[in-house]
Protein backbone atom coordinates (compact mmCIF):
# COMPACT_ATOMS: atom_id res chain seq x y z
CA UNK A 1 0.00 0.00 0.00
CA UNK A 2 1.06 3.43 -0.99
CA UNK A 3 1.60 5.82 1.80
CA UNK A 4 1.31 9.59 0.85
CA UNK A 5 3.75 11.61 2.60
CA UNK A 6 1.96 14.30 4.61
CA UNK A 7 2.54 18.22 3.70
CA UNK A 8 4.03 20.29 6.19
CA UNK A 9 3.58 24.50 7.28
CA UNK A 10 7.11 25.24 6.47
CA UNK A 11 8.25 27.90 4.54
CA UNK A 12 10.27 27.52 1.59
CA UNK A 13 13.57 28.93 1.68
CA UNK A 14 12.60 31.41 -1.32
CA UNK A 15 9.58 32.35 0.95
CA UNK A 16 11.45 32.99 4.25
CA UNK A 17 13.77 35.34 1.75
CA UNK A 18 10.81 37.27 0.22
CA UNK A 19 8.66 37.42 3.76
CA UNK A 20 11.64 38.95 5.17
CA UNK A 21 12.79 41.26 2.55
CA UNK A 22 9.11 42.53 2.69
CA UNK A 23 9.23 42.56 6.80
CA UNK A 24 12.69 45.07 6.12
CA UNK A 25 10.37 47.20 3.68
CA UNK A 26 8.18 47.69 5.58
CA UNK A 27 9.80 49.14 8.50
CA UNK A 28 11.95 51.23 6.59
CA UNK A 29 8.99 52.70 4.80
CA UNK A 30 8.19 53.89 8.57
CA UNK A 31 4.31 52.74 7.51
CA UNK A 32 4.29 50.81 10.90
CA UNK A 33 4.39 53.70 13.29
CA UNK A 34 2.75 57.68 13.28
CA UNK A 35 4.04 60.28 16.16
CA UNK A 36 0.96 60.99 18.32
CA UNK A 37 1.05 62.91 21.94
CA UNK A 38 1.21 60.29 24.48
CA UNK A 39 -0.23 59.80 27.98
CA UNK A 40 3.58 59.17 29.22
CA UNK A 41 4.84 62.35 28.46
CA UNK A 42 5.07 64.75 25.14
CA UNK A 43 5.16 63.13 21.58
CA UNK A 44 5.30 59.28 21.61
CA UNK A 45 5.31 56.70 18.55
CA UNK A 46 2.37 54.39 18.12
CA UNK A 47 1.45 51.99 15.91
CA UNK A 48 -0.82 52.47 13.08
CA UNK A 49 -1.36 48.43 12.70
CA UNK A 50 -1.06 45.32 14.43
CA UNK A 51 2.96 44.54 14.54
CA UNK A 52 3.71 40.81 15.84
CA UNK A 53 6.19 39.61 18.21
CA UNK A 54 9.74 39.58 16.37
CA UNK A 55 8.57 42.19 13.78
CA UNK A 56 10.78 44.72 12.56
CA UNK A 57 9.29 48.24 13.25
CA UNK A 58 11.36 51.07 12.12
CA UNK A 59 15.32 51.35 11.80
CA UNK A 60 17.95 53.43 13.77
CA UNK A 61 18.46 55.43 11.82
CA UNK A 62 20.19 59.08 11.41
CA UNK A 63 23.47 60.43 11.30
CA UNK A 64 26.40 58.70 12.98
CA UNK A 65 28.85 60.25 15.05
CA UNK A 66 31.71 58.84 16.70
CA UNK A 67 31.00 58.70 20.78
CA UNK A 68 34.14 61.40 21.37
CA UNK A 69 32.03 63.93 19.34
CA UNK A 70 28.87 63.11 20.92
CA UNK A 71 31.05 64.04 24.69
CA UNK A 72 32.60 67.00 23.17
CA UNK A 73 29.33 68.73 22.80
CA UNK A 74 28.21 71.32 25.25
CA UNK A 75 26.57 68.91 28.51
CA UNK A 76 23.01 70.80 27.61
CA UNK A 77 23.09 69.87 24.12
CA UNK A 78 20.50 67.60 22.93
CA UNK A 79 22.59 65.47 21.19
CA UNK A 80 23.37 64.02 24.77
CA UNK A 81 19.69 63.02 25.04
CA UNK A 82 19.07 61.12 22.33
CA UNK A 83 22.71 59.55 20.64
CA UNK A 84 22.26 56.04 20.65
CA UNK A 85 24.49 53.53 19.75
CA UNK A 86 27.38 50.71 20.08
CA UNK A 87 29.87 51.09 23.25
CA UNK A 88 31.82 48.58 21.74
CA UNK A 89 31.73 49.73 18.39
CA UNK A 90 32.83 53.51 19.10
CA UNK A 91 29.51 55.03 17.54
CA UNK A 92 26.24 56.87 17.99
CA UNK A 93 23.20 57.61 15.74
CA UNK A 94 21.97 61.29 15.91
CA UNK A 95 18.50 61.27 14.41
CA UNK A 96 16.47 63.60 12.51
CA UNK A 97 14.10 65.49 14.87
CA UNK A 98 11.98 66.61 12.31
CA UNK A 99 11.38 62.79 11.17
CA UNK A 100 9.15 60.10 11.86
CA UNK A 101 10.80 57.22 13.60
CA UNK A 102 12.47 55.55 16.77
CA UNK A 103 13.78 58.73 18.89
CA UNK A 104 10.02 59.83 19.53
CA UNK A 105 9.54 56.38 21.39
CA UNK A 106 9.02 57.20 24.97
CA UNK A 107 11.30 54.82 27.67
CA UNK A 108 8.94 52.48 29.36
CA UNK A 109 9.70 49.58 32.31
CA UNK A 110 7.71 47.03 30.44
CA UNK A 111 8.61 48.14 27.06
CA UNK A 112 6.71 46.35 23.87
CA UNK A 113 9.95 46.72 21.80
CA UNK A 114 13.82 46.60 21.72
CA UNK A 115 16.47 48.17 19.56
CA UNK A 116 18.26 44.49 18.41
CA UNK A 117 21.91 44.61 17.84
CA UNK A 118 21.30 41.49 16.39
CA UNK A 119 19.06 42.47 13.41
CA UNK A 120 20.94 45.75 12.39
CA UNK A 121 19.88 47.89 15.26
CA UNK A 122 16.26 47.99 14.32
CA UNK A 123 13.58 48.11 16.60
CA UNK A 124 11.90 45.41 16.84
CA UNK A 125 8.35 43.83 18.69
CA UNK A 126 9.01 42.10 22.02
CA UNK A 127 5.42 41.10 21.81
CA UNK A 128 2.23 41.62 19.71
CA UNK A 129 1.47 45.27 19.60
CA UNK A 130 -2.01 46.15 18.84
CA UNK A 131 -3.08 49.21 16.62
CA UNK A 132 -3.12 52.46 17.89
CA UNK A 133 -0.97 51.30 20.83
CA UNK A 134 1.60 53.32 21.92
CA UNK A 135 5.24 51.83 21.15
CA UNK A 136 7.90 52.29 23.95
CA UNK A 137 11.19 50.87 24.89
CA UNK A 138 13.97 51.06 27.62
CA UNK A 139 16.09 53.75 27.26
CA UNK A 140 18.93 52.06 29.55
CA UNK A 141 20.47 55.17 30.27
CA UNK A 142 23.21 55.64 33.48
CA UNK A 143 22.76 58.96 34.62
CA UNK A 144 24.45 60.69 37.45
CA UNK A 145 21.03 62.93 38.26
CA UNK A 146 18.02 60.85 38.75
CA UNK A 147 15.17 60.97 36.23
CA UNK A 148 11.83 60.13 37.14
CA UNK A 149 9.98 57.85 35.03
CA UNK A 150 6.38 58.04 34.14
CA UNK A 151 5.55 54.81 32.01
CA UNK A 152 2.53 54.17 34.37
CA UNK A 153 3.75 50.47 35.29
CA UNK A 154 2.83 48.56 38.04
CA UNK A 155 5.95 47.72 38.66
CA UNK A 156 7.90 51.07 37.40
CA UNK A 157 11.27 51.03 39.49
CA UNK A 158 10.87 55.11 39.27
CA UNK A 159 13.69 56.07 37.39
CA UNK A 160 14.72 56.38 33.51
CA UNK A 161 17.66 54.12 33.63
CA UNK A 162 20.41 53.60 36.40
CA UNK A 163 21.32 56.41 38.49
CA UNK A 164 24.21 56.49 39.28
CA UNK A 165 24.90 59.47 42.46
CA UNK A 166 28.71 60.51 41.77
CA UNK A 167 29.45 57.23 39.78
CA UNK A 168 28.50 55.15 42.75
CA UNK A 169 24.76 53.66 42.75
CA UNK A 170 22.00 53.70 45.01
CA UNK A 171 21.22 50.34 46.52
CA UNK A 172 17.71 50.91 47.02
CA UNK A 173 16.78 52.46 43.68
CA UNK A 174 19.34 49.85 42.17
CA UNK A 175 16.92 47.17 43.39
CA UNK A 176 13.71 48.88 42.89
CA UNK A 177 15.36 49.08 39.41
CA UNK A 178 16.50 45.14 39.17
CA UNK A 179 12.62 43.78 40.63
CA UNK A 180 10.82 45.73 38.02
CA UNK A 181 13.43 44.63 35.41
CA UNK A 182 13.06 40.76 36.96
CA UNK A 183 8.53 41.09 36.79
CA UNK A 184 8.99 42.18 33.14
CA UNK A 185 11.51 39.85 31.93
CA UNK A 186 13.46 42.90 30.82
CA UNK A 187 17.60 41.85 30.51
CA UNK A 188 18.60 45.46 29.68
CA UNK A 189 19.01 47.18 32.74
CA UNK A 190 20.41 43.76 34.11
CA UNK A 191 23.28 44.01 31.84
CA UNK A 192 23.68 47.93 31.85
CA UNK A 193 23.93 47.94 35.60
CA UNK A 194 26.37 44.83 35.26
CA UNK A 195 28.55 46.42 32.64
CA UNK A 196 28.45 49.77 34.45
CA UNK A 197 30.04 48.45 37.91
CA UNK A 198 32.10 44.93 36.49
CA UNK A 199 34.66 43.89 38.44
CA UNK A 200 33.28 46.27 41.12
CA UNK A 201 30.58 43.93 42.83
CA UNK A 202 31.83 40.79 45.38
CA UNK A 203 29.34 37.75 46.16
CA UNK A 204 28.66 39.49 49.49
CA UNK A 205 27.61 42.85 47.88
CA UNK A 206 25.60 41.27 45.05
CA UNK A 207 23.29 38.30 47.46
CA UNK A 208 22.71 41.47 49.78
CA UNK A 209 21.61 43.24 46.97
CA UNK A 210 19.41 40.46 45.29
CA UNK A 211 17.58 40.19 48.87
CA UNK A 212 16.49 43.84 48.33
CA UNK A 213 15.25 43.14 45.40
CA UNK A 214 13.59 40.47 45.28
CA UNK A 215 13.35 39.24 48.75
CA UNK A 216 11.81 35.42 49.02
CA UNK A 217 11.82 35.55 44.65
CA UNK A 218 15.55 35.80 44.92
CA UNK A 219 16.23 31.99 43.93
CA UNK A 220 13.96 32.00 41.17
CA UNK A 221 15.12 35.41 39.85
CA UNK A 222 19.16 34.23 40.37
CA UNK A 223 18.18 31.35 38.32
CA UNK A 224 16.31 33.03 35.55
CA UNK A 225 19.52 35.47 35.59
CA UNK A 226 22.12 32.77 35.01
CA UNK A 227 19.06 31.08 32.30
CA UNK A 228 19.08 34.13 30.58
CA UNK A 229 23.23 34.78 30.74
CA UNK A 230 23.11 37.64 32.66
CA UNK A 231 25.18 36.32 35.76
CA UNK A 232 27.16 34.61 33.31
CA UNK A 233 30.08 37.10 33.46
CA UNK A 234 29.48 38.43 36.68
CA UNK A 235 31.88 36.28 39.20
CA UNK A 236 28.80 34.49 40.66
């Protein structure tokens, strides 16, 4: 007896290509996103259609200047508040003000998207975002002067970023900071704050720490940490 082989959902090769080349059109054709004022705080970016998980939204894009230019502008400039870019690579994007596109996309504890190093620094969906909704990610600044935040979270740790008093940081706004970024599943302030004080931060320091944060969650949040690499590099 013949047996017919069943079909399967998978995409041909030629597909995947075409899907994607599309998925890259359309974010660059900045059709996915309008600027609208927002409930967090000025202009925001929102979504004029559904966007799924994964989906590219809208590039980085602007003009790039080298991080040493960025610092030799005046402290007030605005360049300062919205460069962007690779501390490894040397670089920042300055965008275009007057534009359409990533720099009007307020900072949020929970954000709905990321800016992915890993898919040429577009910003992409870190879940379904629904029409009209407003589009926001984290910022993961380190400031030395606190900045309140106003994403309207549950869990908001308060602050725009790390703050960072006189290149030191604040323990308890440090772990208000690291159990918001733990409820959310958010890595980047994890590794910012990690990066930011390496080589600074014994076992002693970092289990007292992780009690403030997350108090009887500490075991589960350790071991979501090392699940997600984060501790990986961190002398724990």
């Amino acid at each position: 007896m013949a047996v017919s082989k069943g079909k399967t959902n998978k995409a041909k090769p030629w597909t995947q290509v075409r899907e994607a080349r599309h998925e890259k059109e359309l974010a660059d054709s900045k059709a996915l996103v309008r600027k609208q004022h927002s409930a967090i705080g000025g202009n925001g970016l929102f979504a004029t259609q559904a966007i799924k998980k994964g989906q590219l939204i809208c590039p980085l894009d602007g003009t790039r200047k080298t991080h040493a230019e960025v610092q030799a502008a005046p402290r007030d400039h605005w360049w300062h508040e919205y460069a962007l870019g690779s501390s490894a690579e040397g670089w920042s994007v300055i965008p275009d003000l007057d534009s359409v596109g990533w720099h009007l996309a307020n900072h949020s504890c929970n954000p709905n998207a990321i800016i992915d190093s890993k898919r040429d620094n577009y910003l992409v969906a870190r879940r379904d975002i629904a029409p009209d909704q407003e589009i926001t990610f984290d910022y993961g600044w380190e400031r030395f002067e606190p900045m309140p935040c106003h994403c309207g979270e549950e869990h908001c740790s308060g602050n725009i970023g790390l703050h960072r008093p006189e290149g030191d940081f604040d323990p308890f706004n440090a772990a208000r900071m690291m159990r918001a970024a733990y409820v959310y599943r958010n890595r980047l302030p994890f590794k910012r704050f990690f990066y930011a004080f390496k080589g600074q931060l014994d076992p002693a320091k970092l289990d007292t720490l992780f009690e403030l944060a997350f108090g009887s969650d500490k075991d589960a949040a350790v071991e979501w940490m090392f699940r997600e690499g984060i501790l990986s590099n961190v002398g724990r």
